[in-house]
Protein backbone atom coordinates (compact mmCIF):
# COMPACT_ATOMS: atom_id res chain seq x y z
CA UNK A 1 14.05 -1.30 -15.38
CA UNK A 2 10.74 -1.15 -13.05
CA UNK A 3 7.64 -0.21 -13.74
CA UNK A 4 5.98 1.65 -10.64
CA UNK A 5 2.39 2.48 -9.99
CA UNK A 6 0.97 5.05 -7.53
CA UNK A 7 -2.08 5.24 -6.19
CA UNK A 8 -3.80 7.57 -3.53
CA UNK A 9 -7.36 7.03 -3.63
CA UNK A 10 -10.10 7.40 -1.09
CA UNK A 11 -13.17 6.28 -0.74
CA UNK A 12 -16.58 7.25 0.59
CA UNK A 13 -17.34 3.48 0.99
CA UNK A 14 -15.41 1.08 2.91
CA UNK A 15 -15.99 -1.72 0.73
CA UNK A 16 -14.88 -0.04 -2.27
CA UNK A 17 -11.39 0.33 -0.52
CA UNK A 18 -11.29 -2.74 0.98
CA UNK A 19 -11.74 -3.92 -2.52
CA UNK A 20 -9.01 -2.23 -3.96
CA UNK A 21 -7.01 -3.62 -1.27
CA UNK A 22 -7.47 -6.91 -1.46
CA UNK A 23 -7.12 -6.82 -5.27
CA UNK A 24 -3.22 -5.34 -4.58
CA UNK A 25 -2.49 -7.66 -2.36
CA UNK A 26 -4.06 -10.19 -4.75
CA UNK A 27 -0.95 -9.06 -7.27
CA UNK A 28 1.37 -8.31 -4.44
CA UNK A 29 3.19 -11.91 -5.04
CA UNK A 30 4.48 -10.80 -8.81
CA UNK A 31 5.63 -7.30 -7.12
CA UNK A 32 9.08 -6.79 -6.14
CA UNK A 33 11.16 -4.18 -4.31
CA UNK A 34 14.19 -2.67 -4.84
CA UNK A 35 17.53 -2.87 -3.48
CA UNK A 36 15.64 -4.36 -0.61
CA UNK A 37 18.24 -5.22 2.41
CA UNK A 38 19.99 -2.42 1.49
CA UNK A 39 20.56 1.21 2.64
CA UNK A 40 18.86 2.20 -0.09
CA UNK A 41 16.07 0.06 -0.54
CA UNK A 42 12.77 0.91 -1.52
CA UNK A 43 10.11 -1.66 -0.50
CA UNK A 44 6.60 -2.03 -2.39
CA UNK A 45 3.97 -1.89 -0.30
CA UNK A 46 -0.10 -0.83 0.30
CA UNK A 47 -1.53 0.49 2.44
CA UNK A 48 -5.31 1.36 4.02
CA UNK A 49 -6.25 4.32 6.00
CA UNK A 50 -8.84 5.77 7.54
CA UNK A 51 -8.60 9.33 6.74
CA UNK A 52 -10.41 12.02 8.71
CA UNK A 53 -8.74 14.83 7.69
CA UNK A 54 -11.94 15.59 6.39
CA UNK A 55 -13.01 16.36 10.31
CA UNK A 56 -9.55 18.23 11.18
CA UNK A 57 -8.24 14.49 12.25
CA UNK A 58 -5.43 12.70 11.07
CA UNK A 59 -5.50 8.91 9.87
CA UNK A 60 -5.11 5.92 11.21
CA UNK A 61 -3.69 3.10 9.49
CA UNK A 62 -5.53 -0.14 9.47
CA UNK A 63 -3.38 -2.44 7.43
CA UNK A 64 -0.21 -2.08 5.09
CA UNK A 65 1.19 -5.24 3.39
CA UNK A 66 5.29 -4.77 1.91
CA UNK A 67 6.42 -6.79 -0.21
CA UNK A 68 9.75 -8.60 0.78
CA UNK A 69 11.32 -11.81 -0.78
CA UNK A 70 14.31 -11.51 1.84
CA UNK A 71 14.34 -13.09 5.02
């Protein structure tokens, strides 16, 4: 058994989500993934955006850190 958190937040302040950011990758090294290597593996990860869907534009990533043990 896992236990899974999901977050989608966004931010008017850049700081604020780098800040959340840095604190997941911060706990990134106790995460794991599952079934990773496999067909049917589903990797942790997070991920930062910057989302202008506000302005009729899509986002553009700017960083995403997964979480992988094999190699």
């Amino acid at each position: 058994m896992k236990y899974r958190v999901r977050l989608d937040l966004s931010f008017d302040n850049e700081d604020d989500a780098l800040a959340l950011m840095d604190y997941a990758r911060g706990l990134s090294g106790r995460a794991v993934s599952i079934n990773e290597g496999r067909s049917n593996e589903e990797l942790s990860f997070c991920e930062i955006e910057l989302c202008r869907h506000d302005e009729g534009l899509p986002c553009t990533r700017m960083d995403r850190l997964e979480v992988r043990k094999l190699r």
